[in-house]
PDB file of N, CA and C in Angstrom:
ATOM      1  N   UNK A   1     -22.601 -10.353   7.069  1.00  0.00           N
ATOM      2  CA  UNK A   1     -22.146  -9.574   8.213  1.00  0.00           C
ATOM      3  C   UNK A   1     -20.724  -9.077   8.011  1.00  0.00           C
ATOM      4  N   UNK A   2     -19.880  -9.779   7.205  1.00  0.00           N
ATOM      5  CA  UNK A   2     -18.213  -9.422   7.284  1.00  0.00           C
ATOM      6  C   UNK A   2     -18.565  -8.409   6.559  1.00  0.00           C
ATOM      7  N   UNK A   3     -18.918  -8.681   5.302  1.00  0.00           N
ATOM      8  CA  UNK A   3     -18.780  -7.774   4.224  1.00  0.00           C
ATOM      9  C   UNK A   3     -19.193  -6.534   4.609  1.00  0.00           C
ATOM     10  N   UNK A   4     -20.723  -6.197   5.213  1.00  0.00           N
ATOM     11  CA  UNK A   4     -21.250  -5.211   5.835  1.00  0.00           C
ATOM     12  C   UNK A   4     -20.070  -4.411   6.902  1.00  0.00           C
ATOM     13  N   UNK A   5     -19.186  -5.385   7.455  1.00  0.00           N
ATOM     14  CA  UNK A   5     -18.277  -4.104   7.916  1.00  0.00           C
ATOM     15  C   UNK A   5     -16.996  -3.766   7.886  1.00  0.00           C
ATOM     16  N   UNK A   6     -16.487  -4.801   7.277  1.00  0.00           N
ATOM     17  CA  UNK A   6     -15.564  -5.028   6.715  1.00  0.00           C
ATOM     18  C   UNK A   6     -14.936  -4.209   5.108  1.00  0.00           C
ATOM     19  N   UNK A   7     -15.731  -4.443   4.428  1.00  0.00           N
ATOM     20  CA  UNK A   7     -16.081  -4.261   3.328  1.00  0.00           C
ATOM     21  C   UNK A   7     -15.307  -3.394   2.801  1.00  0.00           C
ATOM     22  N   UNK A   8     -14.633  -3.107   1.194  1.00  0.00           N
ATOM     23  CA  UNK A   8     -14.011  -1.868   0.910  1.00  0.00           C
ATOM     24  C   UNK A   8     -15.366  -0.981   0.503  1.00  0.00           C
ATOM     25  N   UNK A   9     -16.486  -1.622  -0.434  1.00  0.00           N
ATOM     26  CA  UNK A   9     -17.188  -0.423  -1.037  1.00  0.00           C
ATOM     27  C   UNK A   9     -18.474  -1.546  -1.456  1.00  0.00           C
ATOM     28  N   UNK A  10     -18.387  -3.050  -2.007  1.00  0.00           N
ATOM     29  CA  UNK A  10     -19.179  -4.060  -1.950  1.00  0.00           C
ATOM     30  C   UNK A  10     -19.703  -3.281  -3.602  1.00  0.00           C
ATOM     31  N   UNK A  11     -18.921  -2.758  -4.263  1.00  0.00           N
ATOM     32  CA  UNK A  11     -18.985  -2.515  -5.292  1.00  0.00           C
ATOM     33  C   UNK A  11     -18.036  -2.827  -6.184  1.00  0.00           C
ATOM     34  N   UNK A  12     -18.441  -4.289  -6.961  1.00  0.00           N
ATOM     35  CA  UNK A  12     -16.905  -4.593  -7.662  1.00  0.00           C
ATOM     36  C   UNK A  12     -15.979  -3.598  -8.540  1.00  0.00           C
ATOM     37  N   UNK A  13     -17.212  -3.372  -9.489  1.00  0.00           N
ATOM     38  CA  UNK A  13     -16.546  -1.799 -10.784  1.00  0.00           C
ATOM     39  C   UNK A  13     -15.349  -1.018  -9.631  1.00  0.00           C
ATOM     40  N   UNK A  14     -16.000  -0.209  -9.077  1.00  0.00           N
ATOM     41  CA  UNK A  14     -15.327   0.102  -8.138  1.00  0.00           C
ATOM     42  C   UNK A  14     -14.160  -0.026  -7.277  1.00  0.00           C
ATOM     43  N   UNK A  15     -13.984  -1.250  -6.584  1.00  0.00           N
ATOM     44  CA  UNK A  15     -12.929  -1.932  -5.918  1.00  0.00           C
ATOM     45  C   UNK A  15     -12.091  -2.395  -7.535  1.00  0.00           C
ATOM     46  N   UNK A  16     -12.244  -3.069  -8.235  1.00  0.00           N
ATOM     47  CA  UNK A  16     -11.514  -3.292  -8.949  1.00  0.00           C
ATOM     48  C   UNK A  16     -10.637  -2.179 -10.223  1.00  0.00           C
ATOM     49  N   UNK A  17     -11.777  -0.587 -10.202  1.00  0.00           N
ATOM     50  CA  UNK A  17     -10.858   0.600 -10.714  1.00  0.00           C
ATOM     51  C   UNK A  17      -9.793   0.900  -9.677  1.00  0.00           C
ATOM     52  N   UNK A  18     -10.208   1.198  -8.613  1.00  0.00           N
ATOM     53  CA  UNK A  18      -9.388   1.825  -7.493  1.00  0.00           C
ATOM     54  C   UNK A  18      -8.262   0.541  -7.374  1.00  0.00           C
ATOM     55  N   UNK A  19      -8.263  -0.594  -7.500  1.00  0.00           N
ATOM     56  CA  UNK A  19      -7.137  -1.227  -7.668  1.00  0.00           C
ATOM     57  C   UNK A  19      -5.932  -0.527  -9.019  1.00  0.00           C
ATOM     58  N   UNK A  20      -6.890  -1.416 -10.049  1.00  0.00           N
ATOM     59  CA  UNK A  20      -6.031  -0.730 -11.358  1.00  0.00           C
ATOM     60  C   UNK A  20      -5.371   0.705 -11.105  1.00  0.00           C
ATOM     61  N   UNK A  21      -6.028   1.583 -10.498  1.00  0.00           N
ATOM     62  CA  UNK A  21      -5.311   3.159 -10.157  1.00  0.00           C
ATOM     63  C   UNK A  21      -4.372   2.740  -9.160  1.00  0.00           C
ATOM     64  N   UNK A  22      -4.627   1.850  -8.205  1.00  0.00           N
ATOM     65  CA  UNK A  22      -3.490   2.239  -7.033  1.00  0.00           C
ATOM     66  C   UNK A  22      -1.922   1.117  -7.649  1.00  0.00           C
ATOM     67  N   UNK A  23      -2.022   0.340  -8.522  1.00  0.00           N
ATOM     68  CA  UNK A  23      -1.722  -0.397  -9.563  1.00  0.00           C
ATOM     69  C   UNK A  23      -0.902   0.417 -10.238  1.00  0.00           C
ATOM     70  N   UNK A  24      -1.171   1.280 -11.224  1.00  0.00           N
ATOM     71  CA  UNK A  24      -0.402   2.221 -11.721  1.00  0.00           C
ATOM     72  C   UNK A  24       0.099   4.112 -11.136  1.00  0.00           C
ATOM     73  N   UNK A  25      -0.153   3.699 -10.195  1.00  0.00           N
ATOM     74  CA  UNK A  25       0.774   4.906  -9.022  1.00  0.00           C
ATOM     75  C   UNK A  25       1.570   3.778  -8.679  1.00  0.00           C
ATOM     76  N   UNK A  26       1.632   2.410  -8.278  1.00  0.00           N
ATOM     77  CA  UNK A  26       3.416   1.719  -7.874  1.00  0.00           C
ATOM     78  C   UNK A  26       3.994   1.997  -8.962  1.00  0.00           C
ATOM     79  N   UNK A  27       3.370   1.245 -10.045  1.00  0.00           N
ATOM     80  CA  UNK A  27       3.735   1.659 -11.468  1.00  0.00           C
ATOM     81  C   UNK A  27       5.080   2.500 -12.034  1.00  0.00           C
ATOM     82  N   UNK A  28       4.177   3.609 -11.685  1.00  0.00           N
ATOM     83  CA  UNK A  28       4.854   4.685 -11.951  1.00  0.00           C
ATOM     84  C   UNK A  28       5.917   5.309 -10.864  1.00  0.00           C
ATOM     85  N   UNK A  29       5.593   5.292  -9.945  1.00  0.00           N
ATOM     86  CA  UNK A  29       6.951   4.931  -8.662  1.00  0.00           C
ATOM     87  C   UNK A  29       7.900   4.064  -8.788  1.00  0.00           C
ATOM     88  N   UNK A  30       7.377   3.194  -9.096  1.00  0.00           N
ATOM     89  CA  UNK A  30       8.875   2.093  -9.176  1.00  0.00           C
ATOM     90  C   UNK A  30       9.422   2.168 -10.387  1.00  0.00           C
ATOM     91  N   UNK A  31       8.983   2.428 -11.441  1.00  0.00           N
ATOM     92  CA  UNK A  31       9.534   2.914 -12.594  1.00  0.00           C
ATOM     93  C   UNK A  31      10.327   3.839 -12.437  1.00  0.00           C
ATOM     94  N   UNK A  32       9.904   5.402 -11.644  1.00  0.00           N
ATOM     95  CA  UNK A  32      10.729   6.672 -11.650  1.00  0.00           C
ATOM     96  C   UNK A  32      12.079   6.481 -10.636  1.00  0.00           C
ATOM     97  N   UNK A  33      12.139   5.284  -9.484  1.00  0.00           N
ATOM     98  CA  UNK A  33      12.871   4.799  -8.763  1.00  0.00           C
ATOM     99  C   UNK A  33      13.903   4.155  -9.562  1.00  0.00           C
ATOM    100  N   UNK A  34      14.065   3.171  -9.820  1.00  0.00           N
ATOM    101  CA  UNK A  34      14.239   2.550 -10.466  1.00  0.00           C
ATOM    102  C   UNK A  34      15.031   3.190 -11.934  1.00  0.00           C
ATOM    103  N   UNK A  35      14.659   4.230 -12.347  1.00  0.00           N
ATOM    104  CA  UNK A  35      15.462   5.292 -13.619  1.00  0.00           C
ATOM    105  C   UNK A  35      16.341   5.721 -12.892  1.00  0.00           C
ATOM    106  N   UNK A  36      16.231   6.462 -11.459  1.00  0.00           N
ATOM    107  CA  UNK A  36      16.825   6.983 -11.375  1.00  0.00           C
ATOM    108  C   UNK A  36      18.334   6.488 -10.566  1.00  0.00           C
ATOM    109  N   UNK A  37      18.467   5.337  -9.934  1.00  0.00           N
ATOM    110  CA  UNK A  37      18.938   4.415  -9.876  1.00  0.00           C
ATOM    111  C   UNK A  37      19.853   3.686 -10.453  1.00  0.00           C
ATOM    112  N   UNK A  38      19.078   3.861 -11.535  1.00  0.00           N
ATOM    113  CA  UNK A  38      19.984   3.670 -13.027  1.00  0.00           C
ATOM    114  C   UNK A  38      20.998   4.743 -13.205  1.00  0.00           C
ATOM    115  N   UNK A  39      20.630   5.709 -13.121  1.00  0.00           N
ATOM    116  CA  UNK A  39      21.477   6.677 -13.327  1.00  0.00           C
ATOM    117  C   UNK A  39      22.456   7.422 -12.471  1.00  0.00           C
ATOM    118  N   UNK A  40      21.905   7.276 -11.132  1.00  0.00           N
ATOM    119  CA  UNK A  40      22.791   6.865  -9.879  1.00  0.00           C
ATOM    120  C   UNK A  40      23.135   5.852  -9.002  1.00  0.00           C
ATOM    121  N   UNK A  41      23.809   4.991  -9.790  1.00  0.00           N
ATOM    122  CA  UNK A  41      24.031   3.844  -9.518  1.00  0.00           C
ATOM    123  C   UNK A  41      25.220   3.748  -8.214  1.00  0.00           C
ATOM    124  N   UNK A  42      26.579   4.586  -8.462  1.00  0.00           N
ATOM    125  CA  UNK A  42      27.038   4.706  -7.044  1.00  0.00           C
ATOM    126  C   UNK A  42      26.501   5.319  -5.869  1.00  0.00           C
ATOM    127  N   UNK A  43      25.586   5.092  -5.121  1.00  0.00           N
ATOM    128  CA  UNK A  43      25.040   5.965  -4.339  1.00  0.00           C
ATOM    129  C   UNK A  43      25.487   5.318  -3.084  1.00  0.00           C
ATOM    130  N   UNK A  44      25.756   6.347  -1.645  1.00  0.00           N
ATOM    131  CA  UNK A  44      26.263   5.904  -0.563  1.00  0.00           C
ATOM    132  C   UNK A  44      24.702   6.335   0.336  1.00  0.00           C
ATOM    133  N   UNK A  45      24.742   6.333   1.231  1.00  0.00           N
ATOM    134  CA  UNK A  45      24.121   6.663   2.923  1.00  0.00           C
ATOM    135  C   UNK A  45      23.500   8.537   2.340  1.00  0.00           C
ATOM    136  N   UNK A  46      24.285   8.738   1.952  1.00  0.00           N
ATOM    137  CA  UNK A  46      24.329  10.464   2.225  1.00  0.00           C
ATOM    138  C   UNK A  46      23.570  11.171   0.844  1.00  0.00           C
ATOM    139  N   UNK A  47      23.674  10.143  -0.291  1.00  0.00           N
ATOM    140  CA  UNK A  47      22.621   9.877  -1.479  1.00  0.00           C
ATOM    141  C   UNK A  47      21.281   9.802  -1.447  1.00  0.00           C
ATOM    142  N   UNK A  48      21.242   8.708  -0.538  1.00  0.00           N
ATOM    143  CA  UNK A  48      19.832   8.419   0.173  1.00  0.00           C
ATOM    144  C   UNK A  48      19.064   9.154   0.536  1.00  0.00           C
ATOM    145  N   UNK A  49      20.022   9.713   1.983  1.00  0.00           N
ATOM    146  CA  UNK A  49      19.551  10.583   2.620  1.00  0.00           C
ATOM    147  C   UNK A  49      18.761  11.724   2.165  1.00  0.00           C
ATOM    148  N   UNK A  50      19.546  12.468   1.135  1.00  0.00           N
ATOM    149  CA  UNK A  50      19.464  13.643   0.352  1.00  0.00           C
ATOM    150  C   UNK A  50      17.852  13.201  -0.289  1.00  0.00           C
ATOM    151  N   UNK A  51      17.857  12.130  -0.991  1.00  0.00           N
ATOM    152  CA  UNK A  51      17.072  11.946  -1.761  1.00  0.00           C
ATOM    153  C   UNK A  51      15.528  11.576  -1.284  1.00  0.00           C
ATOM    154  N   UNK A  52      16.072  11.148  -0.097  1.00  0.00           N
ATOM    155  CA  UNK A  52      14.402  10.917   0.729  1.00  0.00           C
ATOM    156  C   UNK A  52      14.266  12.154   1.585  1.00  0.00           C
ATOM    157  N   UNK A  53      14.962  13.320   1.972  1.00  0.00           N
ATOM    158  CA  UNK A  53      14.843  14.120   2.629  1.00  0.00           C
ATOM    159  C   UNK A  53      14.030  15.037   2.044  1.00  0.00           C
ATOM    160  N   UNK A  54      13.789  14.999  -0.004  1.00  0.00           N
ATOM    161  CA  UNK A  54      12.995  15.981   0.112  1.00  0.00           C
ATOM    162  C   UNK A  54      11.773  16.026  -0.112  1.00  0.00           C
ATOM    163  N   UNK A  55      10.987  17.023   0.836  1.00  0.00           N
ATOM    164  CA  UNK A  55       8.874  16.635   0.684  1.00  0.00           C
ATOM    165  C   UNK A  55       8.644  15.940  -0.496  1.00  0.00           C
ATOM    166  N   UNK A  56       8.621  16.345  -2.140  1.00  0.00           N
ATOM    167  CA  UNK A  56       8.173  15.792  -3.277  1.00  0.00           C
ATOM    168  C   UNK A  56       8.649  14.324  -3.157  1.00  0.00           C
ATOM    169  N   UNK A  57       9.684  13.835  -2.928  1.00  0.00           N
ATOM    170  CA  UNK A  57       9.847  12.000  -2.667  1.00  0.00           C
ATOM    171  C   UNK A  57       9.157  11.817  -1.532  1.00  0.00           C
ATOM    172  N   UNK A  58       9.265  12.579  -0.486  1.00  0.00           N
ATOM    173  CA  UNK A  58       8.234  12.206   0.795  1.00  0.00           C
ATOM    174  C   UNK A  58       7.210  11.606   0.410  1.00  0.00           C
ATOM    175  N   UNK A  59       6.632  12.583  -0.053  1.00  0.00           N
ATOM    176  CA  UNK A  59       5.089  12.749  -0.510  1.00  0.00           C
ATOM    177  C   UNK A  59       4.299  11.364  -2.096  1.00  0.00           C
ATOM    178  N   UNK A  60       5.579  11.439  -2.397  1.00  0.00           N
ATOM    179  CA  UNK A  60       5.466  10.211  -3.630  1.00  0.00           C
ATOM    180  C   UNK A  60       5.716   9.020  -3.176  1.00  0.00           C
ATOM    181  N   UNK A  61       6.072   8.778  -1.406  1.00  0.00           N
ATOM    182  CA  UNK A  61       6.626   7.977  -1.290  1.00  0.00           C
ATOM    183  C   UNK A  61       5.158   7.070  -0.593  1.00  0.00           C
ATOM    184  N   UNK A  62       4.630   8.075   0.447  1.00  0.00           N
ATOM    185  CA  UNK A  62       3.563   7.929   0.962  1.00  0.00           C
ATOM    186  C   UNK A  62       2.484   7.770   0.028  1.00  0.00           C
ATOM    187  N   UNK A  63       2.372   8.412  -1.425  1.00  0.00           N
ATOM    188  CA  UNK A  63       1.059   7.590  -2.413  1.00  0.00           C
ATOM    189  C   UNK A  63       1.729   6.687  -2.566  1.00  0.00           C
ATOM    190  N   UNK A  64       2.929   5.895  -3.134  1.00  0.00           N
ATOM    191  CA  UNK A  64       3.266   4.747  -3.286  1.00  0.00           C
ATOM    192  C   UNK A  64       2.395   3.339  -1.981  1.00  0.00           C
ATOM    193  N   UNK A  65       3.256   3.932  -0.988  1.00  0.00           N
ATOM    194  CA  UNK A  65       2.860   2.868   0.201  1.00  0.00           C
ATOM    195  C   UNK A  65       1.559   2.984   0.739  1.00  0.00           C
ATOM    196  N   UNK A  66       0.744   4.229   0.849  1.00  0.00           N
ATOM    197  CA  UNK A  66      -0.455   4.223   0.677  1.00  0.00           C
ATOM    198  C   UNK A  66      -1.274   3.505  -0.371  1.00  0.00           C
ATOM    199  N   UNK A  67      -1.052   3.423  -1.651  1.00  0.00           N
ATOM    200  CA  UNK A  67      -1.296   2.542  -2.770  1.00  0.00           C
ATOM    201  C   UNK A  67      -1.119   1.144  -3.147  1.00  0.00           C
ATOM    202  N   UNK A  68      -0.132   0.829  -1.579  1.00  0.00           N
ATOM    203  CA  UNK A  68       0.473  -0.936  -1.955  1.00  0.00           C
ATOM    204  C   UNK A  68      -0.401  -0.869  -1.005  1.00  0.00           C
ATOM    205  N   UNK A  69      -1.121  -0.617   0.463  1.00  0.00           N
ATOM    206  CA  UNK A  69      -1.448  -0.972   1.320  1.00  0.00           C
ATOM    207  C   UNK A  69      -3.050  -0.853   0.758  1.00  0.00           C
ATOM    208  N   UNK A  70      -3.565  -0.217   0.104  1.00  0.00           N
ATOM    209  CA  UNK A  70      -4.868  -0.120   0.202  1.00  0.00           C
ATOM    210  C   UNK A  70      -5.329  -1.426  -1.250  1.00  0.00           C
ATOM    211  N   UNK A  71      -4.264  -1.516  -2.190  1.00  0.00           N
ATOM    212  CA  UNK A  71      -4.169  -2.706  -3.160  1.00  0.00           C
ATOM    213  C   UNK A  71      -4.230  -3.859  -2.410  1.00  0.00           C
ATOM    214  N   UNK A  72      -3.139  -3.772  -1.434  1.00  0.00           N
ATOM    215  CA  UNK A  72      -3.032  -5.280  -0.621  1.00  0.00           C
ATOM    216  C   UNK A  72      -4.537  -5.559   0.223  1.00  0.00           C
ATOM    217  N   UNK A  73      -5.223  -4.315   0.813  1.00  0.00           N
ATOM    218  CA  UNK A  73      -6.646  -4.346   1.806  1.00  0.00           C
ATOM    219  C   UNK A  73      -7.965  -4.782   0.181  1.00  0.00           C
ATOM    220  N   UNK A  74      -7.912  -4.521  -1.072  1.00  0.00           N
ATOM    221  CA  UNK A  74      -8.955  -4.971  -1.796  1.00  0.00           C
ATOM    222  C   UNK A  74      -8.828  -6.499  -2.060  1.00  0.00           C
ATOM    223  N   UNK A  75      -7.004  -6.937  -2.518  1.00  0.00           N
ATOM    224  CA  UNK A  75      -7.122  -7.689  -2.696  1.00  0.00           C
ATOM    225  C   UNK A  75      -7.351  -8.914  -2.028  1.00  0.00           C
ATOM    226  N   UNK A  76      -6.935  -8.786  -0.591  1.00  0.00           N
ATOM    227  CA  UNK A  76      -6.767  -9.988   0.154  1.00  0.00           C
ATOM    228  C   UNK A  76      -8.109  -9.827   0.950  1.00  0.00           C
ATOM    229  N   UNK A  77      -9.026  -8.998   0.656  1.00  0.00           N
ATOM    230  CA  UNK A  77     -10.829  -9.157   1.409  1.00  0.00           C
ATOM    231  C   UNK A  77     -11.341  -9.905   0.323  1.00  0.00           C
ATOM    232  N   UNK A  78     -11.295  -9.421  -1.068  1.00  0.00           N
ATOM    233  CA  UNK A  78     -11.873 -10.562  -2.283  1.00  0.00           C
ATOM    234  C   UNK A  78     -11.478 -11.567  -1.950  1.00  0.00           C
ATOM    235  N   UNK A  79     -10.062 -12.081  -1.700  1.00  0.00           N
ATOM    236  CA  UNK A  79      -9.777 -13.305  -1.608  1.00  0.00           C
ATOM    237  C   UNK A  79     -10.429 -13.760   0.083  1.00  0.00           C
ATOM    238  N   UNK A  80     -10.495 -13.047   0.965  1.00  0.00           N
ATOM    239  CA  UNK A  80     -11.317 -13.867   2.166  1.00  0.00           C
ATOM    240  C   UNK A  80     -12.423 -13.960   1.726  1.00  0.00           C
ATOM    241  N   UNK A  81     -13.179 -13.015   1.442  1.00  0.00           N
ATOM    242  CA  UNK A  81     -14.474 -12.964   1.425  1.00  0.00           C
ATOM    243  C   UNK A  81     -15.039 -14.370   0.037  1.00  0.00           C
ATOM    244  N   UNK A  82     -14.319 -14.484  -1.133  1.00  0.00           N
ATOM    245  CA  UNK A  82     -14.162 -15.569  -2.232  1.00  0.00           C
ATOM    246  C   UNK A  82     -14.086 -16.958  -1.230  1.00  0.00           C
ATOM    247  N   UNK A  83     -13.268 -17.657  -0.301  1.00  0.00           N
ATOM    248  CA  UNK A  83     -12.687 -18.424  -0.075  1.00  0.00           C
ATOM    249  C   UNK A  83     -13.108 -18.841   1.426  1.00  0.00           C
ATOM    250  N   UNK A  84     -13.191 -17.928   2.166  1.00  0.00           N
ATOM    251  CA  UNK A  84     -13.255 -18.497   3.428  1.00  0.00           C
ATOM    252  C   UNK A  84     -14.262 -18.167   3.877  1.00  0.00           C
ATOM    253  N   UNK A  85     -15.905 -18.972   3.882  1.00  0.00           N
ATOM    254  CA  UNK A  85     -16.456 -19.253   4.180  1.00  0.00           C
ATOM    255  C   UNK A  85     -17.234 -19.628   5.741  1.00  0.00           C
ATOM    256  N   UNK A  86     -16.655 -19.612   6.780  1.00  0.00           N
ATOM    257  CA  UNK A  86     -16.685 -19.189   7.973  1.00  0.00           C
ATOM    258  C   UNK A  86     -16.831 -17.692   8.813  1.00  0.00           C
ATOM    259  N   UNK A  87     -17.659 -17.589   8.913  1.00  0.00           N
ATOM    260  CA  UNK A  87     -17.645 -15.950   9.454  1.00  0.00           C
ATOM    261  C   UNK A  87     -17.062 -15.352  10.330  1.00  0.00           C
ATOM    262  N   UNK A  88     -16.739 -16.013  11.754  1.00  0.00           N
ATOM    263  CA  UNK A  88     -16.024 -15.493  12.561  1.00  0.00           C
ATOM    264  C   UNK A  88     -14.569 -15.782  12.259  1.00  0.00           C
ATOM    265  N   UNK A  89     -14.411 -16.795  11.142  1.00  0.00           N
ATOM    266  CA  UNK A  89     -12.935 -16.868  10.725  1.00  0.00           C
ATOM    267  C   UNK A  89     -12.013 -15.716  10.047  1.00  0.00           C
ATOM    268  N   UNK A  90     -13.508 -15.453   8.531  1.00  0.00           N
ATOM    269  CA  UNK A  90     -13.158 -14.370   7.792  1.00  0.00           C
ATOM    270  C   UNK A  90     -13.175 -12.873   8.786  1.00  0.00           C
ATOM    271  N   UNK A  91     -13.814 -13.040   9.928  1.00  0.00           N
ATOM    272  CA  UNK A  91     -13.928 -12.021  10.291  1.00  0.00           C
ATOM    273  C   UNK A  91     -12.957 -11.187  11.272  1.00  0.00           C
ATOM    274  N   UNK A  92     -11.641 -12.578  11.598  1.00  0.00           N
ATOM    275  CA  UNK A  92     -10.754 -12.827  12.180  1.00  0.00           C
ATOM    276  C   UNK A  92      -9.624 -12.284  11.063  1.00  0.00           C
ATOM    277  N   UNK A  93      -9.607 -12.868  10.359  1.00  0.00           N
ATOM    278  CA  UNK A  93      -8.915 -12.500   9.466  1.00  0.00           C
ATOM    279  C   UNK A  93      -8.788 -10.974   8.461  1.00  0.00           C
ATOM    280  N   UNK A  94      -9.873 -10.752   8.264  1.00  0.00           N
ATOM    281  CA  UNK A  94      -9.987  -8.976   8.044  1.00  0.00           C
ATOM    282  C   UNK A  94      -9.404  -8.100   9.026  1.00  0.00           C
ATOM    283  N   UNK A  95     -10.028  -8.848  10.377  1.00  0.00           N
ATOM    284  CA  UNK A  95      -9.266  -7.406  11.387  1.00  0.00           C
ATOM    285  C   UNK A  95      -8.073  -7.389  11.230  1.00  0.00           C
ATOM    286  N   UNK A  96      -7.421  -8.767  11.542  1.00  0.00           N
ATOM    287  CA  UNK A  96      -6.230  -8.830  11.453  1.00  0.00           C
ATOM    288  C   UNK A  96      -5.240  -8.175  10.349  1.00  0.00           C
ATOM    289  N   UNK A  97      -5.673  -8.457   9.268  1.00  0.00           N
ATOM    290  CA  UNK A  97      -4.982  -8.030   8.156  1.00  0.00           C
ATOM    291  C   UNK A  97      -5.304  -5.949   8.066  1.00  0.00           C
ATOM    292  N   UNK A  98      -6.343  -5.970   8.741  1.00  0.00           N
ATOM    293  CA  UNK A  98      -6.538  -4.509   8.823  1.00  0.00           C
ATOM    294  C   UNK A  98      -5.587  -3.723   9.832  1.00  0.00           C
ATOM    295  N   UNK A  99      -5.785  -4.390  10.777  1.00  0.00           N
ATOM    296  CA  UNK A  99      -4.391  -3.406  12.055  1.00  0.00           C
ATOM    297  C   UNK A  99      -3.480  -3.791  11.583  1.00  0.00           C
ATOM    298  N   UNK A 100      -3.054  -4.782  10.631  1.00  0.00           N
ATOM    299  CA  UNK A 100      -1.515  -5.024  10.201  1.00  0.00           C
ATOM    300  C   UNK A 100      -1.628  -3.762   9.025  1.00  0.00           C
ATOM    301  N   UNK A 101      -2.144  -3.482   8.011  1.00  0.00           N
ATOM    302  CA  UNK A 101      -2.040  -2.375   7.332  1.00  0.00           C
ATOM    303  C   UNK A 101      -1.725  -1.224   7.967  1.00  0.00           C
ATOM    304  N   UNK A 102      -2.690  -0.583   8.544  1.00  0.00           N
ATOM    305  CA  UNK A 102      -2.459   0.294   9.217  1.00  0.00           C
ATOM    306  C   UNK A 102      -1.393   0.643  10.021  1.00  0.00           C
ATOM    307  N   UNK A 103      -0.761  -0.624  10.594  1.00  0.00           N
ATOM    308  CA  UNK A 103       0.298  -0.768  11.646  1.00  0.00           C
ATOM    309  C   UNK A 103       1.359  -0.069  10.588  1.00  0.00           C
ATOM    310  N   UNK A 104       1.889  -1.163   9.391  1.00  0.00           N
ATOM    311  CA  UNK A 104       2.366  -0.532   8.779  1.00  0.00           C
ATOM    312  C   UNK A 104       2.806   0.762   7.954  1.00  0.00           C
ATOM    313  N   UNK A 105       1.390   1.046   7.729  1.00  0.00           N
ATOM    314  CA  UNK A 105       1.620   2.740   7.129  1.00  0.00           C
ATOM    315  C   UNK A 105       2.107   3.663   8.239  1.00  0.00           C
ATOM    316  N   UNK A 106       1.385   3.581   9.451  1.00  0.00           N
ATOM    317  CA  UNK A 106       2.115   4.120  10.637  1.00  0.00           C
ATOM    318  C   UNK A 106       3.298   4.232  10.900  1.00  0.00           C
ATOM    319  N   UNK A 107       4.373   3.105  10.655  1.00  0.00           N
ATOM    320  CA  UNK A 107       5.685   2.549  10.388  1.00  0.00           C
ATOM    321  C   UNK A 107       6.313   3.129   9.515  1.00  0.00           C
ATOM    322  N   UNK A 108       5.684   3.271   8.181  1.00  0.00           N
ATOM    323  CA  UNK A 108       6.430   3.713   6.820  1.00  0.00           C
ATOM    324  C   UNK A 108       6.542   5.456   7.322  1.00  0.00           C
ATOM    325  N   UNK A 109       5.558   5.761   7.827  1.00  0.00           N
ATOM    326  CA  UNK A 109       5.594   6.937   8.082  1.00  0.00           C
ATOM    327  C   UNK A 109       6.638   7.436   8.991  1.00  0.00           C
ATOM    328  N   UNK A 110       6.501   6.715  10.106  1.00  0.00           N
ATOM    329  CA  UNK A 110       7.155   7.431  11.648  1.00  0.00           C
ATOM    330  C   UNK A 110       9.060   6.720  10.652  1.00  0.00           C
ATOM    331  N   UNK A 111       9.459   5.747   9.832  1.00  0.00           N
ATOM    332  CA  UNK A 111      10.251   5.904   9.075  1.00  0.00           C
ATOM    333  C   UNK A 111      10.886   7.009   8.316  1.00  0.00           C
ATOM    334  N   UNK A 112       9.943   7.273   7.294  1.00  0.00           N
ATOM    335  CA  UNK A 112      10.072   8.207   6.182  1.00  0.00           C
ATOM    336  C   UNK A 112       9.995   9.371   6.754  1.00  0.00           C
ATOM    337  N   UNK A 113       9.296   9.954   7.738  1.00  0.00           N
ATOM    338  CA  UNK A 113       9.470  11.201   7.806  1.00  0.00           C
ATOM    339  C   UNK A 113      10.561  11.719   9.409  1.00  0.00           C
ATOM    340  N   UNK A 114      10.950  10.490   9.691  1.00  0.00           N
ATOM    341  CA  UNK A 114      11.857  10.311  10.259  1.00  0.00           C
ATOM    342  C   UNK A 114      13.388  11.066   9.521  1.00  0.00           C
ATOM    343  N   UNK A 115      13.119  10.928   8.217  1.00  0.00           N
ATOM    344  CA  UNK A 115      14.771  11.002   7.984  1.00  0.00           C
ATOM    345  C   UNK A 115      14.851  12.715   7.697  1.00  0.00           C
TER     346      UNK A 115
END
């Protein structure tokens, strides 16, 4: 019953590519972060600003956190669905962890496109 609605796809191949992909989009975000960082290392408020203000980081910013959130929703249903054995528990626990995702991307958003 969880799995049936819960479920990302109940196709491992599957759930476990779309990991590896959302895996290497942080990857590659936190890498290009992270260079550049390096290379602007004094940065104030107004650095920032500049730098998240424009659409292309917007937009890279949202596959990033879109990509940690939907990594974090495969991995932690394998691990309920693996482990916790109770149904209305696991089933407690999916929702939960589901409006907390969502809550969040909502957040990252009304954030990020905030600035």
């Amino acid at each position: 019953m969880v799995k049936s609605v819960l479920g990302v796809s109940r196709q491992g191949l599957r759930d476990w590519l779309f990991q590896r992909v959302s895996a290497i989009v942080m990857a590659l975000y936190s890498v290009g972060l992270a260079g550049y960082l390096l290379f602007n290392s004094n940065m104030d408020f107004i650095d920032w600003h500049s730098l998240f203000s424009h659409t292309s980081m917007k937009i890279a910013t949202i596959l990033f956190i879109g990509s940690l959130l939907y990594h974090t929703w495969i991995g932690m249903w394998t691990i309920i669905t693996d482990y916790v054995k109770i149904t209305w528990l696991a089933l407690l626990l999916h929702t939960i962890i589901f409006f907390t995702l969502i809550a969040n991307f909502f957040w990252a958003l009304t954030i990020l496109w905030g600035v």
